[in-house]
N, C-alpha and C. Protein backbone atom coordinates (compact mmCIF):
# COMPACT_ATOMS: atom_id res chain seq x y z
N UNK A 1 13.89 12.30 -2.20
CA UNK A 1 12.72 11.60 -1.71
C UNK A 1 12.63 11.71 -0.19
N UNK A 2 11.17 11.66 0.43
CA UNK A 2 11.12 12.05 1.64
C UNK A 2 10.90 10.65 2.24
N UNK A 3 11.67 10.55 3.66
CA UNK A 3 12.18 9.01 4.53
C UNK A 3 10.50 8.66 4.87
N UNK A 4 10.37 7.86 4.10
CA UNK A 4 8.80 7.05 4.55
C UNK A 4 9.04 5.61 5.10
N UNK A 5 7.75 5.03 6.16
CA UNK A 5 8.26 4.21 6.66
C UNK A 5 6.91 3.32 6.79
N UNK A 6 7.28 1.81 7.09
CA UNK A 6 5.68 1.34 7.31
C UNK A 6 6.20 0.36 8.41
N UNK A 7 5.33 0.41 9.03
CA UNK A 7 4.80 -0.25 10.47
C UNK A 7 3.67 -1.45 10.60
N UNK A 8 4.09 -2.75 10.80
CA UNK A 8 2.93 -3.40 11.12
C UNK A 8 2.55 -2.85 12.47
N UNK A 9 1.10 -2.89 12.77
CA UNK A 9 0.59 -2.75 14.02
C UNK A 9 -0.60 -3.03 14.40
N UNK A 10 -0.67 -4.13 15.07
CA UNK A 10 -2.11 -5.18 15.27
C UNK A 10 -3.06 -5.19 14.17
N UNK A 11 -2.69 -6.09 13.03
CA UNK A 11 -4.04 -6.13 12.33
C UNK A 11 -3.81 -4.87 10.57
N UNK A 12 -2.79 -4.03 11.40
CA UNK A 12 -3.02 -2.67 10.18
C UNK A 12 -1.58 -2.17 9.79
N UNK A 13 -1.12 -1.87 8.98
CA UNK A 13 -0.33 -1.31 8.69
C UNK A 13 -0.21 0.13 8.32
N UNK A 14 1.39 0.80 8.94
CA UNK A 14 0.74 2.40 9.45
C UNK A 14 2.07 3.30 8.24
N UNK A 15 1.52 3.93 7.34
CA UNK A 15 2.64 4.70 6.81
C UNK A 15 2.85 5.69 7.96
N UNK A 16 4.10 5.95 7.85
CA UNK A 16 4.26 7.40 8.52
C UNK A 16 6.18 8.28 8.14
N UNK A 17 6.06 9.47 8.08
CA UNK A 17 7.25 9.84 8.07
C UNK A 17 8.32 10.14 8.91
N UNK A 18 9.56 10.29 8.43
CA UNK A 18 10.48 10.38 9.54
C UNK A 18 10.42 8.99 10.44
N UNK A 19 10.77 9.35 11.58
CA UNK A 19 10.82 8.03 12.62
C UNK A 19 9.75 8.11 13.08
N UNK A 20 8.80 7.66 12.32
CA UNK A 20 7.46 7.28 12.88
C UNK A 20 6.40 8.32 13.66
N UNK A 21 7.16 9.54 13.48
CA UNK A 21 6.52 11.06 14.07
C UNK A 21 5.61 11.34 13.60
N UNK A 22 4.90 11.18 11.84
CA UNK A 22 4.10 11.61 11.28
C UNK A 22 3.24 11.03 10.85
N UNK A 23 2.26 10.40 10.82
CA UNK A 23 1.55 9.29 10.60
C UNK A 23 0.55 9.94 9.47
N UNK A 24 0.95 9.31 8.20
CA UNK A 24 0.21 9.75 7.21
C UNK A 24 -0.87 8.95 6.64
N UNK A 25 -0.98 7.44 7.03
CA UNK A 25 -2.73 6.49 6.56
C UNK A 25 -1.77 5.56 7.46
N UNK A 26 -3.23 5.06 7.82
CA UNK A 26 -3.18 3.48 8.06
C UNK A 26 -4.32 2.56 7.93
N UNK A 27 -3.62 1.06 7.13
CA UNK A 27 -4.37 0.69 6.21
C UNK A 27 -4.48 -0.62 7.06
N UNK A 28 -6.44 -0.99 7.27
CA UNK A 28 -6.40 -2.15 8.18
C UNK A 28 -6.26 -3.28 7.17
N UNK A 29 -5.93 -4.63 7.70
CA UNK A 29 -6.05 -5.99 7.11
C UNK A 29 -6.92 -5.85 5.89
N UNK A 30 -8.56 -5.69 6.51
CA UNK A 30 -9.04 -5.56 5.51
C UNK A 30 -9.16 -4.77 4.12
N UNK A 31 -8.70 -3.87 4.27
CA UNK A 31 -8.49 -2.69 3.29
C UNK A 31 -7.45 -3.24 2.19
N UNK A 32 -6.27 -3.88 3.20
CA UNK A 32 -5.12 -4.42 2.18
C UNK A 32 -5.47 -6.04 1.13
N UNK A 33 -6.67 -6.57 1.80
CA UNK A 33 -7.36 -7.82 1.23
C UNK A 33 -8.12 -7.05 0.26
N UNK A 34 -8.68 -5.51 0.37
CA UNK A 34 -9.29 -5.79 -1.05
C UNK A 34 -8.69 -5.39 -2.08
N UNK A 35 -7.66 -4.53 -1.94
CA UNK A 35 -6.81 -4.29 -3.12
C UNK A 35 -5.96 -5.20 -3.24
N UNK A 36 -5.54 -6.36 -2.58
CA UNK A 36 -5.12 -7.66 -3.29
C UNK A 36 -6.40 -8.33 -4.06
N UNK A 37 -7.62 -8.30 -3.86
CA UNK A 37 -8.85 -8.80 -5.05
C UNK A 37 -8.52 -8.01 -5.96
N UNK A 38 -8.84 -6.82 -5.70
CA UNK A 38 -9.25 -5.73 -6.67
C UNK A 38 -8.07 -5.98 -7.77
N UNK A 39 -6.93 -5.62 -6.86
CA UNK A 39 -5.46 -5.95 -8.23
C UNK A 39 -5.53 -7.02 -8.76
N UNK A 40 -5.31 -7.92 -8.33
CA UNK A 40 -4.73 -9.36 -8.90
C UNK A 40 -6.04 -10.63 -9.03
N UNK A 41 -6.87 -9.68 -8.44
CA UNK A 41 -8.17 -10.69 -9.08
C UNK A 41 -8.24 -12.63 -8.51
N UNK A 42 -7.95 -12.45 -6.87
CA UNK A 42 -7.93 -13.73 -6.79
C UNK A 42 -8.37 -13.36 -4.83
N UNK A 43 -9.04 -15.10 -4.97
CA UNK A 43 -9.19 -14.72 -3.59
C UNK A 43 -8.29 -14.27 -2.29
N UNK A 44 -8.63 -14.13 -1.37
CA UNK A 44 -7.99 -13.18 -0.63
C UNK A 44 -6.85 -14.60 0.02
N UNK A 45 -7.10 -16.00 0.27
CA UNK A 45 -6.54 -16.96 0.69
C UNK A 45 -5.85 -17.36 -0.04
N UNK A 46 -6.01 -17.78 -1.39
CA UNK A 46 -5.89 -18.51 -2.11
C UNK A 46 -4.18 -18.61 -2.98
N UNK A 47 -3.62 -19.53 -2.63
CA UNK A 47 -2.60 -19.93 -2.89
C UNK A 47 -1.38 -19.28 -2.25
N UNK A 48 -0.19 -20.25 -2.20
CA UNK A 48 1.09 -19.82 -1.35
C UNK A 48 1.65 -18.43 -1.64
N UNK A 49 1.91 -18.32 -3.01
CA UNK A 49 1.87 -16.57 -3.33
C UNK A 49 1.21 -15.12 -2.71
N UNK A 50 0.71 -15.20 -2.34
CA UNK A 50 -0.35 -14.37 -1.61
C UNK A 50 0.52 -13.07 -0.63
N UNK A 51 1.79 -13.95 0.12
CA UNK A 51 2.45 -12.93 0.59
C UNK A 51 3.33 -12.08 -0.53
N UNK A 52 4.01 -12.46 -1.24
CA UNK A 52 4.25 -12.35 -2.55
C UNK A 52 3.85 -10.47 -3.27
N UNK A 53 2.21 -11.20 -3.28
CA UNK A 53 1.37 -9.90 -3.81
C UNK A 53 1.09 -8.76 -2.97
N UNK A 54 1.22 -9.25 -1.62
CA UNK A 54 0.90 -8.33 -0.46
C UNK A 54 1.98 -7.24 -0.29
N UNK A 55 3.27 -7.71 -0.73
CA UNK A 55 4.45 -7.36 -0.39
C UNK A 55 4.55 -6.35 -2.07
N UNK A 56 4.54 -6.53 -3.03
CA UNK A 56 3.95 -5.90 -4.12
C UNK A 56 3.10 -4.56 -3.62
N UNK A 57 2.31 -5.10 -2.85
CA UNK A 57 1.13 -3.85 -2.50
C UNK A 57 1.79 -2.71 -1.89
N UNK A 58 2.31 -3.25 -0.85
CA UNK A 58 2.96 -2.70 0.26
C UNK A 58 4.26 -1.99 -0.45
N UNK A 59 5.03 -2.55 -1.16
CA UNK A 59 6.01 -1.58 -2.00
C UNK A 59 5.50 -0.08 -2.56
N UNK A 60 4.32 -0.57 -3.68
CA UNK A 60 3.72 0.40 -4.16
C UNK A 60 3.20 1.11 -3.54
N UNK A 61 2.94 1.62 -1.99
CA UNK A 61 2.16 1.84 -0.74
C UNK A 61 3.42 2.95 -0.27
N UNK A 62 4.26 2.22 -0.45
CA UNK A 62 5.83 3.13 0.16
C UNK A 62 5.90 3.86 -1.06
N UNK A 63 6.16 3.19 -2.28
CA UNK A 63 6.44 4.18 -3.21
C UNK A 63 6.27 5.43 -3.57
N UNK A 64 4.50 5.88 -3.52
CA UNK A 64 3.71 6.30 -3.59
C UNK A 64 3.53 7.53 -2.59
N UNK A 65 3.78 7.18 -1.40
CA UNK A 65 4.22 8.01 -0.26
C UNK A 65 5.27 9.02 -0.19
N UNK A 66 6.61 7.93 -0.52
CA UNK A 66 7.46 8.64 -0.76
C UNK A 66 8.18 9.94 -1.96
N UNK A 67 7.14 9.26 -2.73
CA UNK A 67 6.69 10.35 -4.21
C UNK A 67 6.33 11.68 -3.57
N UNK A 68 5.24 11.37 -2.56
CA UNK A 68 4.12 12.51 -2.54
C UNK A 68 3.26 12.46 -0.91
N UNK A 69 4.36 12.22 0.09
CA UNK A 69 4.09 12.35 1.43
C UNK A 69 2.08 13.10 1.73
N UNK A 70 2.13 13.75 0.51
CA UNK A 70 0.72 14.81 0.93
C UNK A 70 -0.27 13.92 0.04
N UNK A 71 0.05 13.16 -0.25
CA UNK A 71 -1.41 12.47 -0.85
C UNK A 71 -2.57 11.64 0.52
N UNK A 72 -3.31 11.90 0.11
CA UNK A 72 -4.70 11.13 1.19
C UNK A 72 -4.37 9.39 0.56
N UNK A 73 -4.99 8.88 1.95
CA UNK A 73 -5.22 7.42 1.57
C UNK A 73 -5.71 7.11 0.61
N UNK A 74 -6.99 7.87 0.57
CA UNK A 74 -7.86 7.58 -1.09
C UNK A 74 -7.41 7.30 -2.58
N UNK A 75 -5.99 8.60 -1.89
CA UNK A 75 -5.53 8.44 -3.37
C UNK A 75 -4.86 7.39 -3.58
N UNK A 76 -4.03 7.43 -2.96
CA UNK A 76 -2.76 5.80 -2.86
C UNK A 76 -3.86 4.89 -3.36
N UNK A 77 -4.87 4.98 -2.30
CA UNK A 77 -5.67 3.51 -2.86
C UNK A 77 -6.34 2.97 -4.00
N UNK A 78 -6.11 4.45 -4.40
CA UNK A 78 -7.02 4.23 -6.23
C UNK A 78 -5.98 4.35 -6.54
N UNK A 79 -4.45 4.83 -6.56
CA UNK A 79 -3.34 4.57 -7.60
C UNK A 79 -2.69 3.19 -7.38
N UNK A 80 -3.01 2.63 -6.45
CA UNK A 80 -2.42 1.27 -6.15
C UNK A 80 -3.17 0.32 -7.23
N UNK A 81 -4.98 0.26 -6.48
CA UNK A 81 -5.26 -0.20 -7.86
C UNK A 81 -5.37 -0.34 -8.69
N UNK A 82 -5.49 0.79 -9.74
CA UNK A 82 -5.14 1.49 -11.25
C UNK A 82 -3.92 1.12 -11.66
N UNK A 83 -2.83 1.11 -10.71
CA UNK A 83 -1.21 1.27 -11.12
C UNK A 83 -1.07 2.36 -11.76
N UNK A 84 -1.54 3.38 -11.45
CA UNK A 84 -1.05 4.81 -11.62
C UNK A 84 0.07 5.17 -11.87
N UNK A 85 1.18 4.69 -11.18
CA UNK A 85 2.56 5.12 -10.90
C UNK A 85 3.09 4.11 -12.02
N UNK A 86 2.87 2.66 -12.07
CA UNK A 86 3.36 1.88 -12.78
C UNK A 86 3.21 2.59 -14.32
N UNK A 87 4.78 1.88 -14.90
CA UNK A 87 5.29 2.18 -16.01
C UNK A 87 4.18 1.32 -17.23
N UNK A 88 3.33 0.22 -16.91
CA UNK A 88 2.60 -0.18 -18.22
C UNK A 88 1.31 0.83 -18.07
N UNK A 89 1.25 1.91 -17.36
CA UNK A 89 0.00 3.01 -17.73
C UNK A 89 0.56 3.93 -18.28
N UNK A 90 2.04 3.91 -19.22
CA UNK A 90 2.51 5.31 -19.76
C UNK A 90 2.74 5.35 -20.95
């Protein structure tokens, strides 16, 4: 597997490879609020869990990367929400 890494950075979070040399998406606040709707179907505030699911996202975000360094944001972002990678789509 290839060394993927994520970065908070004002507001967005930045995949990138290696030590931070390669910057492959970066995903603002908002982007990561709608695939917490989109997935889990709840408002974007709403209840103490919330980091929880974000951190969920953000796994599958690395995962995904590290699978396949050459995928576009687009894609991650429709396999994140789909659960593409996840084992209950097989």
């Amino acid at each position: 597997m290839t060394d993927i890494m994520l970065m908070v950075d004002d507001r967005k979070v930045v995949v990138a490879k290696g030590k931070m040399s390669e910057t492959l998406a970066e995903f603002e606040v908002d982007e990561l609020a709608e695939l917490l709707q989109y997935r889990y179907a709840t408002p974007w505030n709403h209840g103490k869990d919330i980091l929880e699911k974000l951190l969920y996202i953000l796994e599958d975000i690395l995962y995904l990367y590290s699978r396949n360094p050459k995928l576009s944001k687009e894609e991650v972002v429709r396999d994140v929400k789909l659960r593409i990678h996840a084992k209950v789509n097989k």
